[in-house]
C-alpha atoms as a PDB file:
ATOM      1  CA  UNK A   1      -2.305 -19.847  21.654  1.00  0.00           C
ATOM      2  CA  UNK A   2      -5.280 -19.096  18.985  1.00  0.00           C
ATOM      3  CA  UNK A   3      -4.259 -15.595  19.713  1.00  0.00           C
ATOM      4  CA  UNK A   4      -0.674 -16.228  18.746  1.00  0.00           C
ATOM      5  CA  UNK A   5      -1.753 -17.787  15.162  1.00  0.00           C
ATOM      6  CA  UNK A   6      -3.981 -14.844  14.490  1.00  0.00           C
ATOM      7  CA  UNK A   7      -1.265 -12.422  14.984  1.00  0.00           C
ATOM      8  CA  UNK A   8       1.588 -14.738  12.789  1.00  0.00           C
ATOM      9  CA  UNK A   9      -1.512 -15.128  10.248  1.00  0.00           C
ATOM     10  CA  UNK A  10      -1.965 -11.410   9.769  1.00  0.00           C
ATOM     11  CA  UNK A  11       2.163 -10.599   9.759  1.00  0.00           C
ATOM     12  CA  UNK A  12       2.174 -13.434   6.919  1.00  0.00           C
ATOM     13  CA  UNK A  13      -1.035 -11.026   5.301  1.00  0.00           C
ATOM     14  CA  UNK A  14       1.047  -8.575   5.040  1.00  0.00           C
ATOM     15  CA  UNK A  15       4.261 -10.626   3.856  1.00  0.00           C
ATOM     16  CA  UNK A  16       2.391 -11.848   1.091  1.00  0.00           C
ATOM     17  CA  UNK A  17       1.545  -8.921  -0.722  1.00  0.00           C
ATOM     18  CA  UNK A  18       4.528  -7.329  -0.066  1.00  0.00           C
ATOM     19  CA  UNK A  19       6.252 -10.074  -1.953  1.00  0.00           C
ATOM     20  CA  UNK A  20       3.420  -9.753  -4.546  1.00  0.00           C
ATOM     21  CA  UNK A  21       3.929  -6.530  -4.943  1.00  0.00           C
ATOM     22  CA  UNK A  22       7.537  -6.558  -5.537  1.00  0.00           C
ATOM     23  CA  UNK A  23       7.169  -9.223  -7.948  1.00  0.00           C
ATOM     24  CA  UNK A  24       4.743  -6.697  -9.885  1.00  0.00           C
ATOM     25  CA  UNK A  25       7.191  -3.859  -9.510  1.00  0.00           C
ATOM     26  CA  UNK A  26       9.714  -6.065 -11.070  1.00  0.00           C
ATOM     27  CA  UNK A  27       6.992  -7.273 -13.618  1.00  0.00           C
ATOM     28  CA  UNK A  28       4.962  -5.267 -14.966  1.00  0.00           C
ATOM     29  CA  UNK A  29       5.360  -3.248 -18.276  1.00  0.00           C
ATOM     30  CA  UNK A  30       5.541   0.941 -17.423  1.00  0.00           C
ATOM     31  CA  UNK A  31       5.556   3.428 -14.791  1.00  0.00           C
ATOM     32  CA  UNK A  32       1.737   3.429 -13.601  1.00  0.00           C
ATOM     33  CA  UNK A  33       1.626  -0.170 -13.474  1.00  0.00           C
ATOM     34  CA  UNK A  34       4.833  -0.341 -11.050  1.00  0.00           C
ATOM     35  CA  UNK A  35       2.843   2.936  -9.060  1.00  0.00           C
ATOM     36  CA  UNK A  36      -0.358   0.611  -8.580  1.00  0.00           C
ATOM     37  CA  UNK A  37       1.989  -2.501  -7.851  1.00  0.00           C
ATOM     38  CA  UNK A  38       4.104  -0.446  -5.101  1.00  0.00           C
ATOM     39  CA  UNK A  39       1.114   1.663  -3.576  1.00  0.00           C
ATOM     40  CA  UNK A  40      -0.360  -1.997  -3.299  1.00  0.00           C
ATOM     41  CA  UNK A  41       3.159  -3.010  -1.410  1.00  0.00           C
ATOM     42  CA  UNK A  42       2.823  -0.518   1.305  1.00  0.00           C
ATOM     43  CA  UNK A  43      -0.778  -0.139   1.651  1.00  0.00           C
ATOM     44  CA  UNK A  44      -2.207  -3.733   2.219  1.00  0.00           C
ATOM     45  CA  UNK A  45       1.344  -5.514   3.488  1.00  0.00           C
ATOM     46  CA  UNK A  46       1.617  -2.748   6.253  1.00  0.00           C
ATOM     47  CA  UNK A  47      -1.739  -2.922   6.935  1.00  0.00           C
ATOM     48  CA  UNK A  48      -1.590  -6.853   7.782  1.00  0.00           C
ATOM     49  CA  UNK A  49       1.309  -5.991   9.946  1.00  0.00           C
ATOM     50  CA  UNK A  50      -0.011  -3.371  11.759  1.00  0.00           C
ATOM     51  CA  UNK A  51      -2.980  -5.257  12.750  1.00  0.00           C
ATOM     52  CA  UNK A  52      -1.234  -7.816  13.965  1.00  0.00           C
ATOM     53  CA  UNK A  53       0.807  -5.836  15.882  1.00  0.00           C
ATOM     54  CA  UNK A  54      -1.644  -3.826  17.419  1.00  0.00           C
ATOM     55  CA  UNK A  55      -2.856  -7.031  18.518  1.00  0.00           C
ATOM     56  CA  UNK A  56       0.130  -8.442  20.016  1.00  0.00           C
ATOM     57  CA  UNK A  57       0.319  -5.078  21.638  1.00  0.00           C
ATOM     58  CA  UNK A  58      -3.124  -5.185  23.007  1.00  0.00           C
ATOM     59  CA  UNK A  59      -3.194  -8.641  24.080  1.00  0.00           C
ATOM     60  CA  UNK A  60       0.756  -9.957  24.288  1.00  0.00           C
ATOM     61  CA  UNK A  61       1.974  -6.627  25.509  1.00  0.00           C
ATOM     62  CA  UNK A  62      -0.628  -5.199  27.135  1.00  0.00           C
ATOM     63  CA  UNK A  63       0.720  -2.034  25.720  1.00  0.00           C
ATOM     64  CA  UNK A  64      -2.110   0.686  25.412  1.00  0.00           C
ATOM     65  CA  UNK A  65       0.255   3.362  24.475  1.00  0.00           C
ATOM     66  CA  UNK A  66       1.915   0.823  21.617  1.00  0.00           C
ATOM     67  CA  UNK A  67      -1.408  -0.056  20.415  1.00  0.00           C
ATOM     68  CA  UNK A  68      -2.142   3.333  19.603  1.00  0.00           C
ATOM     69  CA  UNK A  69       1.014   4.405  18.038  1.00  0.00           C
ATOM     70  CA  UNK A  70       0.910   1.057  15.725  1.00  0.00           C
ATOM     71  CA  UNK A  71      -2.826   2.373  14.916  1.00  0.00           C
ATOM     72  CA  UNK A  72      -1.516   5.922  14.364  1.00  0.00           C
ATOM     73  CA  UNK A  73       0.664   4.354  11.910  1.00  0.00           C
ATOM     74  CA  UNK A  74      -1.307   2.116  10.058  1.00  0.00           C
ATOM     75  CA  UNK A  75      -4.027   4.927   9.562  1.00  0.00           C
ATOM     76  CA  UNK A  76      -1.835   7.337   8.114  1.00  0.00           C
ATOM     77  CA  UNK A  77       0.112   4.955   5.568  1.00  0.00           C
ATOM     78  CA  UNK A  78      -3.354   3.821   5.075  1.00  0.00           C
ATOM     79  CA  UNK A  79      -4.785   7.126   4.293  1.00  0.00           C
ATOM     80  CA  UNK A  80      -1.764   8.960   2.799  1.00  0.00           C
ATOM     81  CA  UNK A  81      -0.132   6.108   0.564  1.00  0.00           C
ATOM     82  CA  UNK A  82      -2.891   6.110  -1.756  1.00  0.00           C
ATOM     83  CA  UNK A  83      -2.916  10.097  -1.933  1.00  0.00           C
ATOM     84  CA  UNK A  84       0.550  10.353  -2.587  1.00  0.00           C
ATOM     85  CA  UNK A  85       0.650   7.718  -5.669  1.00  0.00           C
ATOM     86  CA  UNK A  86      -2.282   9.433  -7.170  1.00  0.00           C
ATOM     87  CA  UNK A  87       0.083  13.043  -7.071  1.00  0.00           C
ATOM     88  CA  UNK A  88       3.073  11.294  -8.224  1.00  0.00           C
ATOM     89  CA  UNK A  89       1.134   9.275 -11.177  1.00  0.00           C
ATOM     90  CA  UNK A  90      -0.198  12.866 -12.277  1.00  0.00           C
ATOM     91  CA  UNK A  91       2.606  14.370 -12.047  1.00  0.00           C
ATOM     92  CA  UNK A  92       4.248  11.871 -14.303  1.00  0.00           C
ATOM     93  CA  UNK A  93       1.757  11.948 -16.575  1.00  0.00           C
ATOM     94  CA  UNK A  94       1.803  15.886 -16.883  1.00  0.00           C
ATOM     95  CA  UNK A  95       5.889  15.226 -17.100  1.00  0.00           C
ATOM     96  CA  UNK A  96       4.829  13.637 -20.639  1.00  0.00           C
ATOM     97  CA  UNK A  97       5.406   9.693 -19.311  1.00  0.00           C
ATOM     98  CA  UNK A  98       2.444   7.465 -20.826  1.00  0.00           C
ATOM     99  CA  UNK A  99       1.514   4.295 -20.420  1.00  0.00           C
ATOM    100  CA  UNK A 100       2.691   1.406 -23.147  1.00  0.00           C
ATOM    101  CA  UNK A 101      -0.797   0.691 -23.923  1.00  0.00           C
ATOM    102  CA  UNK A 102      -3.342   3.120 -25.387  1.00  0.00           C
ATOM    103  CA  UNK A 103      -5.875   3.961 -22.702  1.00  0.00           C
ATOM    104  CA  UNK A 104      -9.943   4.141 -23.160  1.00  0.00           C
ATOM    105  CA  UNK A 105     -10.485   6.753 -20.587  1.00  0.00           C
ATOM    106  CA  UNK A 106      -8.134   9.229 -20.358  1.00  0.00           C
ATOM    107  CA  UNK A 107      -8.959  10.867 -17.474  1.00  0.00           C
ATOM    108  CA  UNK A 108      -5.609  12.940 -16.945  1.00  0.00           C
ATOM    109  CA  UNK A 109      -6.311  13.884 -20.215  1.00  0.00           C
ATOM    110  CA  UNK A 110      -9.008  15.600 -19.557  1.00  0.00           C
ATOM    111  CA  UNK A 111      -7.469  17.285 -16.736  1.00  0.00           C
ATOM    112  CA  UNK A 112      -4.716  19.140 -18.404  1.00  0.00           C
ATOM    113  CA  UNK A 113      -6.814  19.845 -21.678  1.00  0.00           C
ATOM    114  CA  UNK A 114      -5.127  17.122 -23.787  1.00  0.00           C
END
């Protein structure tokens, strides 16, 4: 039973920042903002999901072979999402998109001799 509400408390981990995240997709002002907001979405909502269900599939299922697929998963969102937002917001930025607000450290900047 305790077991149960740990799992449903870590799917509803994950629920929550997804909706946060969409809200700050929908919110927030330009195109890096929305980037942090959505890398935010995937990385931290699927990452209360997939612990909860590699518990369930531990525990409920007694699924070994689940519980390491739902790991596989959840590592490589985990390790890739964050990766992939980083080429995309450099790429934008080398596209000529800027953020609304001036910036104190321009560290892309830097990078392509600006």
């Amino acid at each position: 039973m305790l077991l149960r509400i740990v799992i449903d408390l870590l799917i509803a981990f994950g629920l929550i920042f997804a909706v946060a995240g969409t809200k700050g997709i929908l919110k927030m002002p330009d195109t890096f903002c929305r980037m942090q907001a959505s890398t935010c979405v995937s990385t931290l909502g699927v990452l209360g999901v997939c612990l909860g269900g590699l518990l369930y599939a531990i525990f409920v299922m007694g699924s070994a072979s689940a519980a390491v697929k739902v790991a596989l998963i959840g590592a490589l969102i985990f390790f890739t999402n964050p990766v992939g937002s980083h080429a995309i917001a450099k790429g934008a930025y080398q596209a000529g998109i800027r953020p609304e607000k001036k910036m104190e450290i321009d560290d892309y900047g830097r990078d392509f001799d600006e």
